[in-house]
PDB file of N, CA and C in Angstrom:
ATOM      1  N   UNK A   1     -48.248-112.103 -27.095  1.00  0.00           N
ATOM      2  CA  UNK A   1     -48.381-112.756 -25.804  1.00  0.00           C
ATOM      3  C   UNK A   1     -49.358-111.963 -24.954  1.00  0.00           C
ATOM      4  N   UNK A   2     -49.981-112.413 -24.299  1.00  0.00           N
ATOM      5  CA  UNK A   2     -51.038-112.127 -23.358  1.00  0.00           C
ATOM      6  C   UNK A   2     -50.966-111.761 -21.883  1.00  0.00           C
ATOM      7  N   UNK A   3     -51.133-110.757 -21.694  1.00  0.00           N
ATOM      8  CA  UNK A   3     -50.097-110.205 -20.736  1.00  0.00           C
ATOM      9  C   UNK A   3     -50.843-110.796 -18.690  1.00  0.00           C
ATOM     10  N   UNK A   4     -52.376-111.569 -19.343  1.00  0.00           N
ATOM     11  CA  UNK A   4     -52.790-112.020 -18.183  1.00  0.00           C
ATOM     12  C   UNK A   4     -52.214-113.346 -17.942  1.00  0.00           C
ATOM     13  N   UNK A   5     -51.637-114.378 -19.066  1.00  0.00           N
ATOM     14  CA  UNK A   5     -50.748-115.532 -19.186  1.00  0.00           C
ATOM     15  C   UNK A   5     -49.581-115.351 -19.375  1.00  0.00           C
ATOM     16  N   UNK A   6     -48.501-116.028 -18.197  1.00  0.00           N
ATOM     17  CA  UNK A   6     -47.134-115.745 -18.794  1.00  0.00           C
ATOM     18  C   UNK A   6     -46.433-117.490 -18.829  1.00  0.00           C
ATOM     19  N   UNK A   7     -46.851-117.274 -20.811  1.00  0.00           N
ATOM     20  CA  UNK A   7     -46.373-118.654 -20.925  1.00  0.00           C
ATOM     21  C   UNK A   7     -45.369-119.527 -20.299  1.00  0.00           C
ATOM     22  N   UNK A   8     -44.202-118.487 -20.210  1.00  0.00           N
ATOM     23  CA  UNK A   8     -43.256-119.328 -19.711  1.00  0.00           C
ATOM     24  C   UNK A   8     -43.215-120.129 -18.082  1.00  0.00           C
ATOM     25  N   UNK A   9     -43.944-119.800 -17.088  1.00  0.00           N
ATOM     26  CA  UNK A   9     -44.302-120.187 -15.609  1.00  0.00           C
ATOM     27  C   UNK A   9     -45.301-120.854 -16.054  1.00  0.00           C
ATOM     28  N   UNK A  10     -45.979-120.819 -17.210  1.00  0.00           N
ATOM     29  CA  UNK A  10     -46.894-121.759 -16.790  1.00  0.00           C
ATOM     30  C   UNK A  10     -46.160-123.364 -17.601  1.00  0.00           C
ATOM     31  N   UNK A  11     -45.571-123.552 -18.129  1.00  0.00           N
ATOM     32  CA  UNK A  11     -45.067-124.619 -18.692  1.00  0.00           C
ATOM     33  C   UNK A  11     -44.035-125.370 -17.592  1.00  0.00           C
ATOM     34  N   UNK A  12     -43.224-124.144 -16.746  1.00  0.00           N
ATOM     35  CA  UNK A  12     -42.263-124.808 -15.853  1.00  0.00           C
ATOM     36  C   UNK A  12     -43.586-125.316 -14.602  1.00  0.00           C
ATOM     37  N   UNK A  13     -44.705-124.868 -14.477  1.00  0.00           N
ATOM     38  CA  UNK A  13     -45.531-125.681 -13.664  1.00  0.00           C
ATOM     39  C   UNK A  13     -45.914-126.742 -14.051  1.00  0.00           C
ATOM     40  N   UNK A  14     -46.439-126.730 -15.318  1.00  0.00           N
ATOM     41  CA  UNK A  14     -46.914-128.589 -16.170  1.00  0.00           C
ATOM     42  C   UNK A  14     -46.224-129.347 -15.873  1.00  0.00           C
ATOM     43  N   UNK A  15     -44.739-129.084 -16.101  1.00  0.00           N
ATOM     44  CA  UNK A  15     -43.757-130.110 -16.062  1.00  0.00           C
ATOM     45  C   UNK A  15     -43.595-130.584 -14.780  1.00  0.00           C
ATOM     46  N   UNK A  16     -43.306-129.635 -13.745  1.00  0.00           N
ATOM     47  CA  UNK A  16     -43.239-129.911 -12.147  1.00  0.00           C
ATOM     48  C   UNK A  16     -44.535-131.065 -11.843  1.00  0.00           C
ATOM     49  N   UNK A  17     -45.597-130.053 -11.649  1.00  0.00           N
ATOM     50  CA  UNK A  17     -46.628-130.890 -11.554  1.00  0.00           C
ATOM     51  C   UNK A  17     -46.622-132.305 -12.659  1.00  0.00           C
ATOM     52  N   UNK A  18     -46.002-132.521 -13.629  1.00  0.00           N
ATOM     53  CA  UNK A  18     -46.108-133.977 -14.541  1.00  0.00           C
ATOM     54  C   UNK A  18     -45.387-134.689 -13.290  1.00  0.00           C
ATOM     55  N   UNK A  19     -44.149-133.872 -12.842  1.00  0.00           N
ATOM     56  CA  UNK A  19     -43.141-134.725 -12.551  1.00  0.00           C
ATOM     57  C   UNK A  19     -43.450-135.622 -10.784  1.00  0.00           C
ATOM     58  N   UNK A  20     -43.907-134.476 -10.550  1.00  0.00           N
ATOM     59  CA  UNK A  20     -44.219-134.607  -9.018  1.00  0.00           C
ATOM     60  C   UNK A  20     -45.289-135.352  -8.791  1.00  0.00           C
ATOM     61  N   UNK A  21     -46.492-135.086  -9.826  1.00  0.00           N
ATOM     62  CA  UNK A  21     -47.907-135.576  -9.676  1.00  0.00           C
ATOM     63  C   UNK A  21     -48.149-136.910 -10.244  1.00  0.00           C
ATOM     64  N   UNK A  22     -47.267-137.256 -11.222  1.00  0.00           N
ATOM     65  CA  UNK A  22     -47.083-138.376 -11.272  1.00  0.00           C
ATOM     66  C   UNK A  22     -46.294-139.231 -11.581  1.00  0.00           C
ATOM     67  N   UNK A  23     -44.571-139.036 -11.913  1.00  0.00           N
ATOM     68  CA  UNK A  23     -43.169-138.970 -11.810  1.00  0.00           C
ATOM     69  C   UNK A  23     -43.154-139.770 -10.256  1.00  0.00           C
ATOM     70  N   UNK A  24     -43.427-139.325  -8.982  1.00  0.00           N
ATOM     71  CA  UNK A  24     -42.835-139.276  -7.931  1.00  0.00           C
ATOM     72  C   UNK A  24     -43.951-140.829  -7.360  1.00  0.00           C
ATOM     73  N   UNK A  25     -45.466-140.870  -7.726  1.00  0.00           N
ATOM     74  CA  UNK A  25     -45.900-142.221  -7.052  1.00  0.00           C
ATOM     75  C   UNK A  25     -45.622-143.432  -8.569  1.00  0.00           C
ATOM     76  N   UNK A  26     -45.534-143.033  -9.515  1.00  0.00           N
ATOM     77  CA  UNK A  26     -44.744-144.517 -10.397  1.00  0.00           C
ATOM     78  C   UNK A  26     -43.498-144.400  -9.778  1.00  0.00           C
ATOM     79  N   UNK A  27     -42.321-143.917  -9.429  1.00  0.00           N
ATOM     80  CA  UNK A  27     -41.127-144.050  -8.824  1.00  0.00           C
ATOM     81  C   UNK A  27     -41.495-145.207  -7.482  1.00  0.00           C
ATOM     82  N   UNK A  28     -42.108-144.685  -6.525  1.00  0.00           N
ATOM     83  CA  UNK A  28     -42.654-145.348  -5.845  1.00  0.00           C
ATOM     84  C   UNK A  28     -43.090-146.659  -6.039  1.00  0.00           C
ATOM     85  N   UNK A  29     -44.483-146.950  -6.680  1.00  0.00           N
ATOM     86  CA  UNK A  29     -44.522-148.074  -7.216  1.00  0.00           C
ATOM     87  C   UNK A  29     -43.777-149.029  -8.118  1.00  0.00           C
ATOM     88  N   UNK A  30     -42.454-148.627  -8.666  1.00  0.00           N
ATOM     89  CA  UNK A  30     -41.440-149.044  -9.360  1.00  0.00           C
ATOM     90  C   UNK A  30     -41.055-149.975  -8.161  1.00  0.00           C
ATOM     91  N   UNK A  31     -40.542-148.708  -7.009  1.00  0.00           N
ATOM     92  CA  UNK A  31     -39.892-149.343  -5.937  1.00  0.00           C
ATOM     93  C   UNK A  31     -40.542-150.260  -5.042  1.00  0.00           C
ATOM     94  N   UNK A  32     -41.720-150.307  -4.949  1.00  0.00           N
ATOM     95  CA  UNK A  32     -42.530-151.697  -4.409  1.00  0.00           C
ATOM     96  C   UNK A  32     -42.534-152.686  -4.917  1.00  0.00           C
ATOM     97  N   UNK A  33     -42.160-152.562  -6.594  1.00  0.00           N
ATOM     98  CA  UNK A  33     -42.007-153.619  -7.444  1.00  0.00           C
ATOM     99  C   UNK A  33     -40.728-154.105  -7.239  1.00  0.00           C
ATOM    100  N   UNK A  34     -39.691-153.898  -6.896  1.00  0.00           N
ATOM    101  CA  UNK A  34     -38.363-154.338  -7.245  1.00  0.00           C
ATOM    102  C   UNK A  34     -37.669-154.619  -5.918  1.00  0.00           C
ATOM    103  N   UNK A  35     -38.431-154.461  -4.512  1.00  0.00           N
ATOM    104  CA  UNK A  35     -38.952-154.650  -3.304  1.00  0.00           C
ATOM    105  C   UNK A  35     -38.977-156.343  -3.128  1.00  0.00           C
ATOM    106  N   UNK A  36     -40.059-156.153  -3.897  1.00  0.00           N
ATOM    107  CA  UNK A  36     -41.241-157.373  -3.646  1.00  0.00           C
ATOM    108  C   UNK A  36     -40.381-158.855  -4.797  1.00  0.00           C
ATOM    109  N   UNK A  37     -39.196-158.253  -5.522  1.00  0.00           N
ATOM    110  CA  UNK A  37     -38.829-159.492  -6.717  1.00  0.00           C
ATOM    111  C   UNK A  37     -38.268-160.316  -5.897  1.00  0.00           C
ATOM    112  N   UNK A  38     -38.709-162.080  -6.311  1.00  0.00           N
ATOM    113  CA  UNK A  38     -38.612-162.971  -5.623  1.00  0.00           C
ATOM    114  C   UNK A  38     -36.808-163.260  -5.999  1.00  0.00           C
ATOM    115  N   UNK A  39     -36.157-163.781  -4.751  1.00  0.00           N
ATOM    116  CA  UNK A  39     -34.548-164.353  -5.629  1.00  0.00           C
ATOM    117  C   UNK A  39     -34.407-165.892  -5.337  1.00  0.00           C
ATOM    118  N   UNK A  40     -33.185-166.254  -5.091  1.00  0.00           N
ATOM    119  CA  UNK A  40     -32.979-167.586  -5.452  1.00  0.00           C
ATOM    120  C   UNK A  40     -34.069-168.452  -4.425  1.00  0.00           C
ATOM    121  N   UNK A  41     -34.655-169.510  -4.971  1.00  0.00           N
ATOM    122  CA  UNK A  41     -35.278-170.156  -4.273  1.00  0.00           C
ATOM    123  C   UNK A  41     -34.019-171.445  -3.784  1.00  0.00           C
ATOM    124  N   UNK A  42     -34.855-171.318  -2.305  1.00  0.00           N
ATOM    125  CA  UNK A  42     -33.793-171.823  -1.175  1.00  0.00           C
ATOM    126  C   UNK A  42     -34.820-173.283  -0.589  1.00  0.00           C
ATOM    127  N   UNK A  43     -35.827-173.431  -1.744  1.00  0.00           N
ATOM    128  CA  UNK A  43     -36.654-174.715  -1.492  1.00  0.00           C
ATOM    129  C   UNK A  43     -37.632-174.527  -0.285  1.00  0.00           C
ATOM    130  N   UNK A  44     -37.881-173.609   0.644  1.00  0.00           N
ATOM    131  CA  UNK A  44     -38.870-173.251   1.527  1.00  0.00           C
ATOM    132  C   UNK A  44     -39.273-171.820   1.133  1.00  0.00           C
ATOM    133  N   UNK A  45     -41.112-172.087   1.168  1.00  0.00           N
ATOM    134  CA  UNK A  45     -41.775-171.396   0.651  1.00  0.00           C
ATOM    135  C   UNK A  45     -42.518-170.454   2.118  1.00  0.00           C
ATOM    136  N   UNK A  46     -43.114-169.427   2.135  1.00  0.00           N
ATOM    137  CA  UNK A  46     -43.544-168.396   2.463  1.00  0.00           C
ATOM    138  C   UNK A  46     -44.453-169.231   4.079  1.00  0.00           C
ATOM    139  N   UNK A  47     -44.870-169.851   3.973  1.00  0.00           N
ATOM    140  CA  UNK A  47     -46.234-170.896   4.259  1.00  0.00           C
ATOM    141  C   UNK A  47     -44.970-171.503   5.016  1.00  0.00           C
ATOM    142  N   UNK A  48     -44.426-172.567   4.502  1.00  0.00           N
ATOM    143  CA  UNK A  48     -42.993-173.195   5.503  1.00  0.00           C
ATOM    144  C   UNK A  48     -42.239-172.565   6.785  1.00  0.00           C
ATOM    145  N   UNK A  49     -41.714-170.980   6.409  1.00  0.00           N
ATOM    146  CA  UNK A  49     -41.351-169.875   7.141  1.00  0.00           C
ATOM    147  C   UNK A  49     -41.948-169.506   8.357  1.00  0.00           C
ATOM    148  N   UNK A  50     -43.410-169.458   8.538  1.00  0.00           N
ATOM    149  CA  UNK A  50     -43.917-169.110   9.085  1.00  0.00           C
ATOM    150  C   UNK A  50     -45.198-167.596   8.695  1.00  0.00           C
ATOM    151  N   UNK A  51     -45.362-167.660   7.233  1.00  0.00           N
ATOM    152  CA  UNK A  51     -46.223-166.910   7.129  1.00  0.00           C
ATOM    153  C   UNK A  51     -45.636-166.192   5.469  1.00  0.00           C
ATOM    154  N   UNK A  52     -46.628-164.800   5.042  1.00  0.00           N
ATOM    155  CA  UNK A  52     -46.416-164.327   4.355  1.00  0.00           C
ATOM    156  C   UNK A  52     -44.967-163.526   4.266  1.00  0.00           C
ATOM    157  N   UNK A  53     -44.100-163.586   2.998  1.00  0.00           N
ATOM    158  CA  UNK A  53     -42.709-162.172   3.367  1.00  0.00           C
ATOM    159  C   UNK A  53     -43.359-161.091   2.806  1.00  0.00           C
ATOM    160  N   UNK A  54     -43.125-159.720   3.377  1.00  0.00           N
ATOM    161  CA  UNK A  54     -43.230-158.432   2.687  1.00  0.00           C
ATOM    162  C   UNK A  54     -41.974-158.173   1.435  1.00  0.00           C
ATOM    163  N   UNK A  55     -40.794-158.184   2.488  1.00  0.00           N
ATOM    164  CA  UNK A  55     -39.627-158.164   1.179  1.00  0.00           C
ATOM    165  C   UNK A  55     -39.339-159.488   0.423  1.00  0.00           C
ATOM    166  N   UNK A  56     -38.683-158.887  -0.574  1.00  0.00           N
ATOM    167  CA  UNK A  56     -38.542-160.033  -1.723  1.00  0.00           C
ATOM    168  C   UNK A  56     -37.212-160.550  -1.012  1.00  0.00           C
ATOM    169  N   UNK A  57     -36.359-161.476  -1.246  1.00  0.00           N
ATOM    170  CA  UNK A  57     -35.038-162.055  -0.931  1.00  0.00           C
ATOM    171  C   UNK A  57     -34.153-161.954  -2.025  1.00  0.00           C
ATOM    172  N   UNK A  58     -34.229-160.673  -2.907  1.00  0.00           N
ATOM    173  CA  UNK A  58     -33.167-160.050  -3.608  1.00  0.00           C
ATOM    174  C   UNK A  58     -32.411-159.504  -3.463  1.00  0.00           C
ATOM    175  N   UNK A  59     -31.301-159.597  -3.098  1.00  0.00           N
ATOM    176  CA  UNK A  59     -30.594-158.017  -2.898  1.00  0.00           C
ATOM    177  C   UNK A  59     -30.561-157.132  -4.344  1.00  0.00           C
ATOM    178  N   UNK A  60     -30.341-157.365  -5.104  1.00  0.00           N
ATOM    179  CA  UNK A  60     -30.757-156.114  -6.122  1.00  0.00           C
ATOM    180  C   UNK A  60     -31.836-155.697  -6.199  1.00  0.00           C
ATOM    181  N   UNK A  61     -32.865-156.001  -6.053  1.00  0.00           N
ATOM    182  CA  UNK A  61     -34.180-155.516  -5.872  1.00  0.00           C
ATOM    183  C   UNK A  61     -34.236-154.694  -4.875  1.00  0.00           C
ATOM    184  N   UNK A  62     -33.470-155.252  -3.834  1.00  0.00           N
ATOM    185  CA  UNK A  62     -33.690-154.192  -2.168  1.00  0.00           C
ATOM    186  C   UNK A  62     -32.993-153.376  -2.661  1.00  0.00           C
ATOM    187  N   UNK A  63     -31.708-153.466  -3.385  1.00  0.00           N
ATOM    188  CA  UNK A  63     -31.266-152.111  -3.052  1.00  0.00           C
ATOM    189  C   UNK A  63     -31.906-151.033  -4.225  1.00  0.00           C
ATOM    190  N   UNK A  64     -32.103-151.735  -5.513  1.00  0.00           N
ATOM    191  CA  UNK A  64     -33.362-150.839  -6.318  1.00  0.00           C
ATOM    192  C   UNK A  64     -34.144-150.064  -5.653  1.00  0.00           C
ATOM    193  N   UNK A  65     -35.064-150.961  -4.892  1.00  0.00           N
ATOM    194  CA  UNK A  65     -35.879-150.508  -4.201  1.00  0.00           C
ATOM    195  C   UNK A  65     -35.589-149.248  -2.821  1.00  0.00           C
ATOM    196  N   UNK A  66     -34.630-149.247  -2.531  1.00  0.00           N
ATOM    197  CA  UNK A  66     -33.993-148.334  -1.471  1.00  0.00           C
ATOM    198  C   UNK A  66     -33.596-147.202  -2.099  1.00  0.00           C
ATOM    199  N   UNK A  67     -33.412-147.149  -3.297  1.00  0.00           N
ATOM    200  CA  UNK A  67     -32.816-145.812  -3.977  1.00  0.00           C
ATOM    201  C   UNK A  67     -34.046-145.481  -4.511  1.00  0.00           C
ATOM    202  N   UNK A  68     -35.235-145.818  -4.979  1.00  0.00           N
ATOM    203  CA  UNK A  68     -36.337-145.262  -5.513  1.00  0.00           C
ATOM    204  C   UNK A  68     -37.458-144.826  -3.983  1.00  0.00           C
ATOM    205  N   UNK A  69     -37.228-145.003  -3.174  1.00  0.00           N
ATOM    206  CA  UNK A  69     -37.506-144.810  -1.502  1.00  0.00           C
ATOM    207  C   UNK A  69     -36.690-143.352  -1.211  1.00  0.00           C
ATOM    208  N   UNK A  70     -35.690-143.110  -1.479  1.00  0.00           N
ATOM    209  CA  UNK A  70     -34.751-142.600  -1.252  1.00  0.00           C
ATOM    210  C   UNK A  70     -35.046-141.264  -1.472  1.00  0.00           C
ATOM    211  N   UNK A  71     -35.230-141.179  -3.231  1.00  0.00           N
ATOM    212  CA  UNK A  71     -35.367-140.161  -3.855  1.00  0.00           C
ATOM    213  C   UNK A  71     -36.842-140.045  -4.197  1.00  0.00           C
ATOM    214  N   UNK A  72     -37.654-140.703  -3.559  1.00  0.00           N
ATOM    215  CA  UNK A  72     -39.068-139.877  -3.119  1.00  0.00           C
ATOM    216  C   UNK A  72     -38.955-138.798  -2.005  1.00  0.00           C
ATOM    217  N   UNK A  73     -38.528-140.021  -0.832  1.00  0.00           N
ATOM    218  CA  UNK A  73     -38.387-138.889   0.681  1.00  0.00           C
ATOM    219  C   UNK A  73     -37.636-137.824  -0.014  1.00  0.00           C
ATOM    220  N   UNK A  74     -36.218-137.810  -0.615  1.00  0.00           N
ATOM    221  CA  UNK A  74     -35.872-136.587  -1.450  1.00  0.00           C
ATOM    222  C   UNK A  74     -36.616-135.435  -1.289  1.00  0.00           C
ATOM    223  N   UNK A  75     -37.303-135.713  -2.633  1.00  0.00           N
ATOM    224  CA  UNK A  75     -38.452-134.419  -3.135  1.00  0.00           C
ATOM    225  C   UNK A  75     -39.415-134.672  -2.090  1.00  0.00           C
ATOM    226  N   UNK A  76     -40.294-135.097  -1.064  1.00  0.00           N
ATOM    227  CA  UNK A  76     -40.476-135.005  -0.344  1.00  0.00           C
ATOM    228  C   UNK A  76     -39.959-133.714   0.682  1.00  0.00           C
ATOM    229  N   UNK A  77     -39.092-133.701   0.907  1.00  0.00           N
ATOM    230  CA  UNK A  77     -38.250-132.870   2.209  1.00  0.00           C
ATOM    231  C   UNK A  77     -37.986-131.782   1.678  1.00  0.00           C
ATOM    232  N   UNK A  78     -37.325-131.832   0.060  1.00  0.00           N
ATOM    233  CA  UNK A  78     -37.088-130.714  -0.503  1.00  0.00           C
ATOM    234  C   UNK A  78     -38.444-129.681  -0.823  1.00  0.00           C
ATOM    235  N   UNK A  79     -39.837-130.615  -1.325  1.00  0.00           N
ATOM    236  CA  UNK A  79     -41.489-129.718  -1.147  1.00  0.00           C
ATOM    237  C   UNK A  79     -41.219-128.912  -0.211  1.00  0.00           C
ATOM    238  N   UNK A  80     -41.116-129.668   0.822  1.00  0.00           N
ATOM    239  CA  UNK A  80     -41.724-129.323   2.549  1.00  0.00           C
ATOM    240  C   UNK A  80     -40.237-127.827   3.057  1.00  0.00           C
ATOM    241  N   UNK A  81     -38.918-128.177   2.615  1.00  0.00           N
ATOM    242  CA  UNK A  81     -38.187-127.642   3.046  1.00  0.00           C
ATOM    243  C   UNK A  81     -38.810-125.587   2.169  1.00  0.00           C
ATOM    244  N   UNK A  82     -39.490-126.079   0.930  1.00  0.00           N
ATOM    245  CA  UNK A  82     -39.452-125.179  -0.150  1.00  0.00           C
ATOM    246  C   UNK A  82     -40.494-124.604   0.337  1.00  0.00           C
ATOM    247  N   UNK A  83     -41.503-124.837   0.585  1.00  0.00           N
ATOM    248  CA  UNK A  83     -42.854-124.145   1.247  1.00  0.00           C
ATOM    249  C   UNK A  83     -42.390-123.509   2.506  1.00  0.00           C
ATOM    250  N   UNK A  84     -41.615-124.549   3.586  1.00  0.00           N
ATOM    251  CA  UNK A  84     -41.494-123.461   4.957  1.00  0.00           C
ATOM    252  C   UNK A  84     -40.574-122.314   4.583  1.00  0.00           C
ATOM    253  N   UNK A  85     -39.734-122.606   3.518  1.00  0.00           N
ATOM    254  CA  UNK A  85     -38.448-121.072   3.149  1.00  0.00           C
ATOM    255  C   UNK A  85     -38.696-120.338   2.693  1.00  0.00           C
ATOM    256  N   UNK A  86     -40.117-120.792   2.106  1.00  0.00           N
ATOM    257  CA  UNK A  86     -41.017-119.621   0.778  1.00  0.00           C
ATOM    258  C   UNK A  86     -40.191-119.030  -0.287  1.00  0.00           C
ATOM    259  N   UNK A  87     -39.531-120.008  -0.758  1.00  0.00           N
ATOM    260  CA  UNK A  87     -39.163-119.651  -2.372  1.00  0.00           C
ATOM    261  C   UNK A  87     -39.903-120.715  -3.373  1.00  0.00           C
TER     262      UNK A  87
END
């Protein structure tokens, strides 16, 4: 082993960084997806309403979508909490 590389920190960084760097915006975009799923049609369309909807009229989707929201802000707060505590 190479005493200017210490394999082992650098692998628990790959993974972090896999997880964070791109783990944390597909989570995200999961949750815009499952947001946005259309539910029972109630025979009036978007245009009828009065315009475009942002949310879908699922409740399983919303609440999908609220737990993948959730546990972004998560790791979010926990980054931010981890940098100001400096560990």
């Amino acid at each position: 082993m190479n005493s200017w590389i210490d394999l082992d920190a650098l692998w628990k960084i790959v993974v972090i960084g896999l997880l964070a760097g791109a783990g944390l915006p597909a989570l995200f975009a999961v949750g815009l997806r499952a947001v946005s799923l259309p539910g029972r049609d109630d025979g009036s369309t978007a245009t009828e309403t009065g315009g475009d909807r942002v949310l879908g009229s699922n409740p399983l989707g919303l609440a999908a979508g609220a737990v993948c929201f959730t546990v972004v802000l998560a790791a979010i707060a926990w980054g931010i909490y981890s940098v100001v505590a400096g560990t």
